[in-house]
Protein backbone atom coordinates (compact mmCIF):
# COMPACT_ATOMS: atom_id res chain seq x y z
CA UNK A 1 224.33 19.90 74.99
CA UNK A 2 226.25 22.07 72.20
CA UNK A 3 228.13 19.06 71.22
CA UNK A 4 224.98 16.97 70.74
CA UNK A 5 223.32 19.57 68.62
CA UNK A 6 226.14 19.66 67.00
CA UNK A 7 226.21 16.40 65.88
CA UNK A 8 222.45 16.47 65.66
CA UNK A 9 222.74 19.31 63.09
CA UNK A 10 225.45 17.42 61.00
CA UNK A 11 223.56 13.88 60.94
CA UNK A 12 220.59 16.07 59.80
CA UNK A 13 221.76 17.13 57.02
CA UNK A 14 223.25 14.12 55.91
CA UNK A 15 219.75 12.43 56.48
CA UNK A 16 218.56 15.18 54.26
CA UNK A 17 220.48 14.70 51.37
CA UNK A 18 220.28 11.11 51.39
CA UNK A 19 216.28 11.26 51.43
CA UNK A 20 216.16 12.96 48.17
CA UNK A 21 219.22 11.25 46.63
CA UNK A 22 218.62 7.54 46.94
CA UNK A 23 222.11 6.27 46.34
CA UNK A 24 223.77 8.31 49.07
CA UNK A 25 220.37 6.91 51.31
CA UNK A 26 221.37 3.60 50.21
CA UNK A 27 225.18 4.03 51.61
CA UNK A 28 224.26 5.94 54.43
CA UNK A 29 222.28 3.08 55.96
CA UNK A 30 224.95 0.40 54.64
CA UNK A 31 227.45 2.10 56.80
CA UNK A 32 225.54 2.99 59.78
CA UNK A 33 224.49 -1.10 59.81
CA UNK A 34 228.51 -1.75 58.99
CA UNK A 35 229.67 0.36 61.50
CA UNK A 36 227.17 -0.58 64.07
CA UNK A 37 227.85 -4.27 63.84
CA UNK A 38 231.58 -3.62 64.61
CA UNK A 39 230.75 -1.59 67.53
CA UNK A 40 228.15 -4.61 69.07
CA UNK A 41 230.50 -6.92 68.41
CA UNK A 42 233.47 -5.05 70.46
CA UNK A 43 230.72 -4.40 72.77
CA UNK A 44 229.90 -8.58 73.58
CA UNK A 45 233.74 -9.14 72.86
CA UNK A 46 234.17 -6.84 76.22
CA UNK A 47 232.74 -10.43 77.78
CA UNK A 48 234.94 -12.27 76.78
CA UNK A 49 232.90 -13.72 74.32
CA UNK A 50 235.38 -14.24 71.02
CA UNK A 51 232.67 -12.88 67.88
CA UNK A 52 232.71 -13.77 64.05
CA UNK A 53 233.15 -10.11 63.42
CA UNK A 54 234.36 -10.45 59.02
CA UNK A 55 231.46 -12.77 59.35
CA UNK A 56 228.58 -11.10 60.64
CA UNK A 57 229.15 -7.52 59.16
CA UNK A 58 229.62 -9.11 55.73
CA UNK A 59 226.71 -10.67 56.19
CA UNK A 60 224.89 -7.84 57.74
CA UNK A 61 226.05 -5.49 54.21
CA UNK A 62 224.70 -8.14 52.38
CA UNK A 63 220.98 -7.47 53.61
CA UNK A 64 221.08 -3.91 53.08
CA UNK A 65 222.76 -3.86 49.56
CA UNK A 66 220.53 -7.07 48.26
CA UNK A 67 217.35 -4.33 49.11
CA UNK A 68 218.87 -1.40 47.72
CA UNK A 69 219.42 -3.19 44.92
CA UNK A 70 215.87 -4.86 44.45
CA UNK A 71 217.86 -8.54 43.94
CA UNK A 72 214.51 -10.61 43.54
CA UNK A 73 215.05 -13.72 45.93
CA UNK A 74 212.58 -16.09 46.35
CA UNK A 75 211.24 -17.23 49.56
CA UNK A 76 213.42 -20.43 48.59
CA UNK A 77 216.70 -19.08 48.02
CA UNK A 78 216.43 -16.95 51.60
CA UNK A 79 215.90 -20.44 53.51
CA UNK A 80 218.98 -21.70 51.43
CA UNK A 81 221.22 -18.51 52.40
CA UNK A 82 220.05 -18.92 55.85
CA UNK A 83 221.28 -22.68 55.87
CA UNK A 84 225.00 -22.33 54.48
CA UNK A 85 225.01 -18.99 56.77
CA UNK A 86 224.17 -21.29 59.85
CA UNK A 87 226.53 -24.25 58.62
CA UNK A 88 229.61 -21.28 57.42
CA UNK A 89 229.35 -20.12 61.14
CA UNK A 90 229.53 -23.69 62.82
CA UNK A 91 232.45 -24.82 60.42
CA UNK A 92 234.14 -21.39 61.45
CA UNK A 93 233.61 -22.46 64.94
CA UNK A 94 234.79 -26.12 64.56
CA UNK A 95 238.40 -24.58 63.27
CA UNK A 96 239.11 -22.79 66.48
CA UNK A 97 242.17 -23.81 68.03
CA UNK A 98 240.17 -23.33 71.69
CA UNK A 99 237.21 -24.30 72.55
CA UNK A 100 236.06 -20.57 73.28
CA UNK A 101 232.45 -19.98 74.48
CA UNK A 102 230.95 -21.71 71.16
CA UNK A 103 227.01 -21.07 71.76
CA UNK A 104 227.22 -17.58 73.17
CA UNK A 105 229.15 -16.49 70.05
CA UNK A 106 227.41 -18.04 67.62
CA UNK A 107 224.24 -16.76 68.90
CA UNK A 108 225.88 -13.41 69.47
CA UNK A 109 226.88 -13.48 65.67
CA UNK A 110 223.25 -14.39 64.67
CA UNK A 111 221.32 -11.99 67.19
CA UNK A 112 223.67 -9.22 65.99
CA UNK A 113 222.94 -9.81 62.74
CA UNK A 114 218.91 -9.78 62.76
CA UNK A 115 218.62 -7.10 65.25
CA UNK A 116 220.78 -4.33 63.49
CA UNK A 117 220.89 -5.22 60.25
CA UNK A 118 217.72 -6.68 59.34
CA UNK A 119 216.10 -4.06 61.46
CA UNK A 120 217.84 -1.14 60.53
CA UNK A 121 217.43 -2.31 56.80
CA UNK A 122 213.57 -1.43 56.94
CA UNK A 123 213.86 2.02 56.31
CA UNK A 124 215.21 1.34 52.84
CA UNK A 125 211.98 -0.21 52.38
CA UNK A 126 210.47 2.33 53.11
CA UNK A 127 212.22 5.15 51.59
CA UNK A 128 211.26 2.34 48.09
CA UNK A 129 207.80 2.49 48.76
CA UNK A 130 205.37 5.51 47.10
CA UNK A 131 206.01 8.54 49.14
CA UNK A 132 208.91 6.84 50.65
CA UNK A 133 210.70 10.49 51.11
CA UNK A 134 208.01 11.46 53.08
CA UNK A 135 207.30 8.31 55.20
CA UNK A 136 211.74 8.44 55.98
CA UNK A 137 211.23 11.56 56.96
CA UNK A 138 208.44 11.51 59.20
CA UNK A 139 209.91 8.25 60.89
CA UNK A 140 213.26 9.69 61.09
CA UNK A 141 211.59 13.35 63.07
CA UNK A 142 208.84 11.63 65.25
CA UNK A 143 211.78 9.28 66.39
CA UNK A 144 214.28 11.46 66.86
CA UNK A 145 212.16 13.58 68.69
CA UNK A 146 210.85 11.28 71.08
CA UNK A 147 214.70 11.16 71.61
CA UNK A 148 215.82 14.55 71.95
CA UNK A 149 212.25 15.10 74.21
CA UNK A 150 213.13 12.23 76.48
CA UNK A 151 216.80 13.76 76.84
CA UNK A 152 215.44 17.21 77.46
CA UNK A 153 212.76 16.99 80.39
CA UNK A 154 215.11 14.02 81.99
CA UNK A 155 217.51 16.41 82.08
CA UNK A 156 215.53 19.33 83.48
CA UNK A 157 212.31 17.35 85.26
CA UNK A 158 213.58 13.70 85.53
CA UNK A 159 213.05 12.62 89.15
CA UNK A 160 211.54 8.91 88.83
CA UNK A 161 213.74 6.46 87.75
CA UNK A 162 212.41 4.55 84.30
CA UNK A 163 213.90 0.80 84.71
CA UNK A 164 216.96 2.01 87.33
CA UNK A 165 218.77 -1.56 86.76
CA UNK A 166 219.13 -0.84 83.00
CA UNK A 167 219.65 2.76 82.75
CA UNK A 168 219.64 4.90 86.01
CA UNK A 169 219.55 8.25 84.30
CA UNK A 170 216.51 7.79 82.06
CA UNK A 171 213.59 9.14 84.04
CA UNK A 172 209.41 8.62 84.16
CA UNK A 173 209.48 12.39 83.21
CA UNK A 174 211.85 11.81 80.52
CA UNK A 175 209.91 9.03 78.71
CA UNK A 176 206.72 10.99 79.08
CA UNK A 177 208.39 14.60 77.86
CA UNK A 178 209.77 11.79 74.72
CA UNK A 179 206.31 11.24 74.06
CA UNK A 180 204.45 14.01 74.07
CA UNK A 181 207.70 15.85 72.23
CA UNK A 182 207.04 13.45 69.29
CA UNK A 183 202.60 14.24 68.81
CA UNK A 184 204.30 17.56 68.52
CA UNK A 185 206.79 17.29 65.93
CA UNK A 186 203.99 14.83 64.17
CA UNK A 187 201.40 17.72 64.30
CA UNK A 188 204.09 20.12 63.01
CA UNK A 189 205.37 17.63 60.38
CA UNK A 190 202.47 17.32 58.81
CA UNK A 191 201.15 20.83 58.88
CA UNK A 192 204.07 22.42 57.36
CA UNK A 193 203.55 19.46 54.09
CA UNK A 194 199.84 20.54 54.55
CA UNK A 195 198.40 17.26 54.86
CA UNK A 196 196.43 16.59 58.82
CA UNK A 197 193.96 14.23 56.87
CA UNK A 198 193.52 11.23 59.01
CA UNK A 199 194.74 13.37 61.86
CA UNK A 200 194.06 10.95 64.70
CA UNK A 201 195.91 8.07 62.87
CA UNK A 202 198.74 10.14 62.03
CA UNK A 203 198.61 10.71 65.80
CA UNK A 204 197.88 7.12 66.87
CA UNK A 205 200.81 6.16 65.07
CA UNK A 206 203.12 8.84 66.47
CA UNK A 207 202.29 7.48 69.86
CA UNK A 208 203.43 3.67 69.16
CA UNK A 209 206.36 5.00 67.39
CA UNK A 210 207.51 7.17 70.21
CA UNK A 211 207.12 4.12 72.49
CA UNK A 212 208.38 1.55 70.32
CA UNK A 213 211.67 3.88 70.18
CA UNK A 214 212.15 4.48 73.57
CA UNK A 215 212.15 0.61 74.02
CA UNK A 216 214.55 0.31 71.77
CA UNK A 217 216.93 2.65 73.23
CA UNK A 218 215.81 1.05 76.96
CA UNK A 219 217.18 -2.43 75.07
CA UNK A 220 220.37 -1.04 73.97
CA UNK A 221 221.37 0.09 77.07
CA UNK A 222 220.51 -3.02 78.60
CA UNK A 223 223.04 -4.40 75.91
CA UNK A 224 225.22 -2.06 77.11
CA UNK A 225 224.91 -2.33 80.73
CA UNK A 226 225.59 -6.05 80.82
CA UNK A 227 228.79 -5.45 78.36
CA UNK A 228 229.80 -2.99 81.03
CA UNK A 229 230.53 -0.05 78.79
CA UNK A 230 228.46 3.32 78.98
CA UNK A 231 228.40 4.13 75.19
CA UNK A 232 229.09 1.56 71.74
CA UNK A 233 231.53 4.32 70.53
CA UNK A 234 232.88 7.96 70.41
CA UNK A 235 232.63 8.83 66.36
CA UNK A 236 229.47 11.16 67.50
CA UNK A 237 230.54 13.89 70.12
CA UNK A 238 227.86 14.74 72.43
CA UNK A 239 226.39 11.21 71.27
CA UNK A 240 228.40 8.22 71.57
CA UNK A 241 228.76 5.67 68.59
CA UNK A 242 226.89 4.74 65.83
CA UNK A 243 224.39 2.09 67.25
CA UNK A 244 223.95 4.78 69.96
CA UNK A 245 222.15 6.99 67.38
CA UNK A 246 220.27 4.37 65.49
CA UNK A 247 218.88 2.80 68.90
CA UNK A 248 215.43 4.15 68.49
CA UNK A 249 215.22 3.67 65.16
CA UNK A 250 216.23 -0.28 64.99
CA UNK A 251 213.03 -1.10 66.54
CA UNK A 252 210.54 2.22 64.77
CA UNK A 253 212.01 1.04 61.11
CA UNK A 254 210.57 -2.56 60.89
CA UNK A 255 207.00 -1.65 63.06
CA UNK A 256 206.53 1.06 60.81
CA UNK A 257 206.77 -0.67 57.44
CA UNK A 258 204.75 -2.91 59.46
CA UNK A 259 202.39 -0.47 59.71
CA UNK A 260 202.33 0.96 56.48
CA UNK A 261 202.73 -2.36 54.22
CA UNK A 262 199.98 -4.46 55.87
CA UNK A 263 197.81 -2.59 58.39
CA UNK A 264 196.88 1.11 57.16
């Protein structure tokens, strides 16, 4: 527990300066995608499963950087990038010496790709958007505190296992305490800015939030589970790597702009 508040602590604060200083934002989320590539790829290489790691995490900076950036690319030019991507990766595959597992990594390379780094890239969309500081931000605490709730009462309450075959230790209690944990910090988030307009749709989307994280920690340790490794990495102590503390967030980013962009 001290080592994961801790860490908690230290990633805050880096999350903190990066909302207000959108450069540092911009290279925070860069390496967290970087860094979290490597570590899936490790992950599915545990498989045996040989991965087009200069590949894919090239690739995967390249989405990040391209919307930091603004580059303007037409619906056109994204179909064409996708294309030579797609034909780069099966030339790559027709120069192995060994015929080595050829559609599971391929489609490893691809999933890896679109899950963490188009996923993850969301929140610079959102951080671009008009009150992007304070949309990060309350993404970033109503996640996190599903999280840290879910953590908390499994620890202390949990009894009834969640889905036992993909994570034994995450608890009924657990994803409840998660949820209720995050209307909190969404009540308390907004009263401290002085804004509970809307209150019940502030609330309605603190709900889907909290469960759309949870699922997406739920599916990386079913990633993990099946790779036969407990954690993607030890850079975080208390925490595990870096696509263990994005988890939650790879799913919230992208249903949130979601949310924002095309349905408030």
């Amino acid at each position: 527990m001290k080592k994961r508040i801790q860490t908690s602590v230290l990633l805050g604060i880096v999350a903190l300066l990066g909302l207000f200083y959108y450069p540092l934002f911009g290279i925070v989320v860069s390496l967290f995608i970087g860094f979290s590539l490597y570590e899936f790829f490790d992950m599915v290489e545990e498989k045996g499963v040989r991965m087009f790691k200069l590949f894919g995490i090239l690739v995967g900076l390249f989405i990040p950087i391209t919307i930091f950036f603004k580059v303007p690319i037409k619906e056109g030019c994204q179909f064409l990038f996708v294309v030579l991507g797609l034909f780069f990766l099966f030339l790559m595959e027709l120069t192995k010496k060994k015929r080595h597992q050829p559609v599971l990594s391929l489609s490893s390379t691809v999933f890896g790709i679109l899950y963490i780094s188009w996923c993850f890239s969301f929140l610079i969309r959102i951080r671009q958007l008009e009150q992007g500081i304070l949309l990060v931000a309350f993404l970033i605490i109503v996640t996190k505190a599903a999280d840290i709730g879910a953590y908390f009462f499994g620890s202390r309450f949990g009894r009834m296992s969640l889905v036992k075959r993909v994570s034994p230790q995450k608890t009924l209690e657990g994803a409840v305490g998660g949820f209720v944990t995050s209307l909190v910090a969404c009540f308390l988030f907004y009263s401290v800015i002085g804004d509970l307009s809307f209150f019940w749709e502030k609330m309605f989307i603190s709900a889907v939030l909290a469960i759309v994280g949870q699922l997406g920690d739920l599916f990386e340790s079913l990633i993990k589970r099946d790779c036969e490794i407990k954690d993607s990495g030890a850079v975080f102590p208390g925490m595990g790597g870096f696509l263990d503390v994005i988890d939650s967030l790879i799913f919230t980013a992208p249903t949130f702009y979601l949310y924002v962009t095309m349905l408030r």
